[in-house]
C-alpha atoms as a PDB file:
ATOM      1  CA  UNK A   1     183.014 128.317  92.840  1.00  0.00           C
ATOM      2  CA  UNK A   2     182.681 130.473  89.447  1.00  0.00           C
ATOM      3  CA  UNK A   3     185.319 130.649  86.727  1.00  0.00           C
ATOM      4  CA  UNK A   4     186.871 134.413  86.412  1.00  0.00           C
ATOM      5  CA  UNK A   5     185.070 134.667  83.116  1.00  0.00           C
ATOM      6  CA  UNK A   6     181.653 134.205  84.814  1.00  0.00           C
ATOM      7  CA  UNK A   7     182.629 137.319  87.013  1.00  0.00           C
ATOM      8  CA  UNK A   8     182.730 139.504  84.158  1.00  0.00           C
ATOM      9  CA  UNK A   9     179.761 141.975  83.167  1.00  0.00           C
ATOM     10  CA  UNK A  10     180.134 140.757  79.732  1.00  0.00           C
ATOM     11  CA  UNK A  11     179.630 137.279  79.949  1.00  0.00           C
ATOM     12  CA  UNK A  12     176.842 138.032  82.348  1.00  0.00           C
ATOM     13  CA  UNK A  13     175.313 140.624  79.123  1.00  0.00           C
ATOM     14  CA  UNK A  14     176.206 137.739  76.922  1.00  0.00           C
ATOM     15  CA  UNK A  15     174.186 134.679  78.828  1.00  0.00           C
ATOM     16  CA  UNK A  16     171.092 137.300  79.220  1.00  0.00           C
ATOM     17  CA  UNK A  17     171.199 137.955  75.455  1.00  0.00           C
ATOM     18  CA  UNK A  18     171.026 134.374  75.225  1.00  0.00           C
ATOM     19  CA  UNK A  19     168.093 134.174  77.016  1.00  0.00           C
ATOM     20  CA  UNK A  20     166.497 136.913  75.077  1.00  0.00           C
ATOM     21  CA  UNK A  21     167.516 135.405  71.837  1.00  0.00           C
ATOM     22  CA  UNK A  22     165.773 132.099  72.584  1.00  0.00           C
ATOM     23  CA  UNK A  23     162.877 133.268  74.034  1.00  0.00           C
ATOM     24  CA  UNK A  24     162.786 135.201  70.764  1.00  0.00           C
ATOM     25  CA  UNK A  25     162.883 132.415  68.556  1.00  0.00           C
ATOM     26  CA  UNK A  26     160.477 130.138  70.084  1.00  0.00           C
ATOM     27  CA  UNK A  27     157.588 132.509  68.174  1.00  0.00           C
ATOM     28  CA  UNK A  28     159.063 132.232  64.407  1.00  0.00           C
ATOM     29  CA  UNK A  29     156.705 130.082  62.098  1.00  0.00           C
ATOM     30  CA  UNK A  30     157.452 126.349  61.146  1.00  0.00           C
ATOM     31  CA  UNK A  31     159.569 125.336  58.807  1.00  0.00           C
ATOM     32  CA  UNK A  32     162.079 127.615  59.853  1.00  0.00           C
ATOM     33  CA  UNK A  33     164.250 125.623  62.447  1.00  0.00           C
ATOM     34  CA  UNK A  34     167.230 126.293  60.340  1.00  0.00           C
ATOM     35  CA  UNK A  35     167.130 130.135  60.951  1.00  0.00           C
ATOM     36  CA  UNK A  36     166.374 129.367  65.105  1.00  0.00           C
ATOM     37  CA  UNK A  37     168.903 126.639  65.546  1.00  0.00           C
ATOM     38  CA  UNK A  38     171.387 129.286  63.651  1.00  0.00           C
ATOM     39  CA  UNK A  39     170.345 132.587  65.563  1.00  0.00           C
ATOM     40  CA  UNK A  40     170.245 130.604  68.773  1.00  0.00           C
ATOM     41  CA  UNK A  41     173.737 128.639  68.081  1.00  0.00           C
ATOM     42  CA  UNK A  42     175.371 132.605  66.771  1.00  0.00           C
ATOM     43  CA  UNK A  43     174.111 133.940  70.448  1.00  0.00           C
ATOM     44  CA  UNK A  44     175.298 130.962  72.402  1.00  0.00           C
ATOM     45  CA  UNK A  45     178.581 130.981  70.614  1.00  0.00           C
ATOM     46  CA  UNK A  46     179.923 134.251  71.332  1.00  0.00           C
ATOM     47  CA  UNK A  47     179.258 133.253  75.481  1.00  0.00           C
ATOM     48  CA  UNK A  48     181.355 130.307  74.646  1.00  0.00           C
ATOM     49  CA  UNK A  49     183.901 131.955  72.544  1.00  0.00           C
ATOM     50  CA  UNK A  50     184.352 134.669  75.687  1.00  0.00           C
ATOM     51  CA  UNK A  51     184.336 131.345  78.093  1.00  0.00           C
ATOM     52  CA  UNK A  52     187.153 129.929  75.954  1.00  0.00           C
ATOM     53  CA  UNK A  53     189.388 133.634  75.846  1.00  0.00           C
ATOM     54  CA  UNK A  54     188.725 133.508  71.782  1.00  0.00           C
ATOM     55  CA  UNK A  55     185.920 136.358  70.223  1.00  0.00           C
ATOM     56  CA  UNK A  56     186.533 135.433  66.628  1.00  0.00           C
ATOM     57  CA  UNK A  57     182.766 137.337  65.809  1.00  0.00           C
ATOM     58  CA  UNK A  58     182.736 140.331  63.857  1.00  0.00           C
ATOM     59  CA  UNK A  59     180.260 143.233  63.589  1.00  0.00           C
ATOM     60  CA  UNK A  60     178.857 141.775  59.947  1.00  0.00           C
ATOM     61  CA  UNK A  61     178.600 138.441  61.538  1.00  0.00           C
ATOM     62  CA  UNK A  62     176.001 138.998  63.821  1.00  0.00           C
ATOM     63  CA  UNK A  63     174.770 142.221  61.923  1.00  0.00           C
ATOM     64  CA  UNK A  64     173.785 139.301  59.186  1.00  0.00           C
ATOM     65  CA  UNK A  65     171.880 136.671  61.431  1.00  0.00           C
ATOM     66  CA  UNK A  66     169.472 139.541  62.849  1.00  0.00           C
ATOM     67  CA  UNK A  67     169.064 141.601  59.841  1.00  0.00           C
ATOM     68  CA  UNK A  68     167.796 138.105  58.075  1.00  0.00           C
ATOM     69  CA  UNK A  69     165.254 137.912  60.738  1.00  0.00           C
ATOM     70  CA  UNK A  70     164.160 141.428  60.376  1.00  0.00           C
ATOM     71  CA  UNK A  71     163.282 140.741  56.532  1.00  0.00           C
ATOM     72  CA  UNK A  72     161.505 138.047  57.633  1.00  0.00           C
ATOM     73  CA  UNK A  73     159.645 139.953  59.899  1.00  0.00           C
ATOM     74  CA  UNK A  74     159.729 137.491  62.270  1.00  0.00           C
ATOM     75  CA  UNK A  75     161.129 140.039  65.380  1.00  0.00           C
ATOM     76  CA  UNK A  76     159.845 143.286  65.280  1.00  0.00           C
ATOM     77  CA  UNK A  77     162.001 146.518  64.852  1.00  0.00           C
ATOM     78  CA  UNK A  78     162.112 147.344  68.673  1.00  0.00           C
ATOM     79  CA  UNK A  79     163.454 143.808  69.234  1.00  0.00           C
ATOM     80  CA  UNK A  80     165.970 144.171  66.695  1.00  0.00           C
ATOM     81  CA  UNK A  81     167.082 147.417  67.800  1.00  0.00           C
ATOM     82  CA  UNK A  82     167.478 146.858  71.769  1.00  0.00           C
ATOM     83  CA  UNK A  83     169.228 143.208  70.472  1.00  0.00           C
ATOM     84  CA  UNK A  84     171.590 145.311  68.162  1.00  0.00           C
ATOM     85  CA  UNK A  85     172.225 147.655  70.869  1.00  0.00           C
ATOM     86  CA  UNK A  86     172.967 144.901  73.213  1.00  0.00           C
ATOM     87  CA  UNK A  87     175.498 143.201  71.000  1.00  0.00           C
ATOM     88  CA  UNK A  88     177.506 146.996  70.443  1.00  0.00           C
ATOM     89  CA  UNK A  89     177.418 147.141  74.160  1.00  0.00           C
ATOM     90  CA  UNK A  90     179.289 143.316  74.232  1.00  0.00           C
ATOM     91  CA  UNK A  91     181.413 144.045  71.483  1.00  0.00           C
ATOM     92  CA  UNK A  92     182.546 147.224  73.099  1.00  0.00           C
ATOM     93  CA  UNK A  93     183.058 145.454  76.880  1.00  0.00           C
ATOM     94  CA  UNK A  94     185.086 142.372  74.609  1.00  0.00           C
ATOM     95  CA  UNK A  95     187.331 144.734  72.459  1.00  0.00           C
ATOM     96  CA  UNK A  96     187.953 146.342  76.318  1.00  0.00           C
ATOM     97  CA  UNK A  97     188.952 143.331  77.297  1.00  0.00           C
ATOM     98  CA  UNK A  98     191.229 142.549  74.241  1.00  0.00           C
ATOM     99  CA  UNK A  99     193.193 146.049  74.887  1.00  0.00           C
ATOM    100  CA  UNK A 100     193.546 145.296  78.610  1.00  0.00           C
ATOM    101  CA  UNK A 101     195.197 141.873  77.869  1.00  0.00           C
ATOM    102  CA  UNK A 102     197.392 143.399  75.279  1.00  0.00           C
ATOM    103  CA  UNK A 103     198.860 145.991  77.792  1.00  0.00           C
ATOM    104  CA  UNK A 104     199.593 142.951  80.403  1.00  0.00           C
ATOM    105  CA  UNK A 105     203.301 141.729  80.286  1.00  0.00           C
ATOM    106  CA  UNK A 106     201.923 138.695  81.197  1.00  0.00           C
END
């Protein structure tokens, strides 16, 4: 039996991107584990943080843990742009979700 929050199209975006994300991340260079385990824990947390009713990420948050990848050059502009893309589409269906619950008497 799923929980509600695993019906939504959001959290279903949000576990794919998590997917993406470590695939992504399996092809940066050694010594970089610090910037993987971060990108990887930033993706997984805002699944979690929609599994637990509480978004707390903002736009400059996640803006900030892809566009230090990008200097790196360790994804390429395409990826950065469909995963930016992905994350306005996420942000959009959670800020959709925020209004809904604030017109609820309940």
């Amino acid at each position: 039996m799923a929980f509600m929050f695993e019906k939504l199209e959001v959290y279903q975006k949000t576990v794919n991107l998590v997917d993406q994300v470590a695939a992504m991340t399996e092809g940066f260079p050694r010594g970089y584990y610090f910037l993987v385990d971060q990108l990887n824990r930033a993706a997984l947390s805002v699944a979690t943080n929609l599994a637990e009713g509480n978004g707390r990420f903002t736009k400059a948050d996640r803006k900030n843990f892809f566009t230090i990848a990008r200097r790196r050059g360790f994804i390429t502009d395409a990826q950065h742009t469909e995963l930016l893309a992905q994350l306005e589409t996420i942000a959009k269906m959670l800020s959709g979700l925020i209004r809904g619950l604030d017109k609820r008497k309940t």
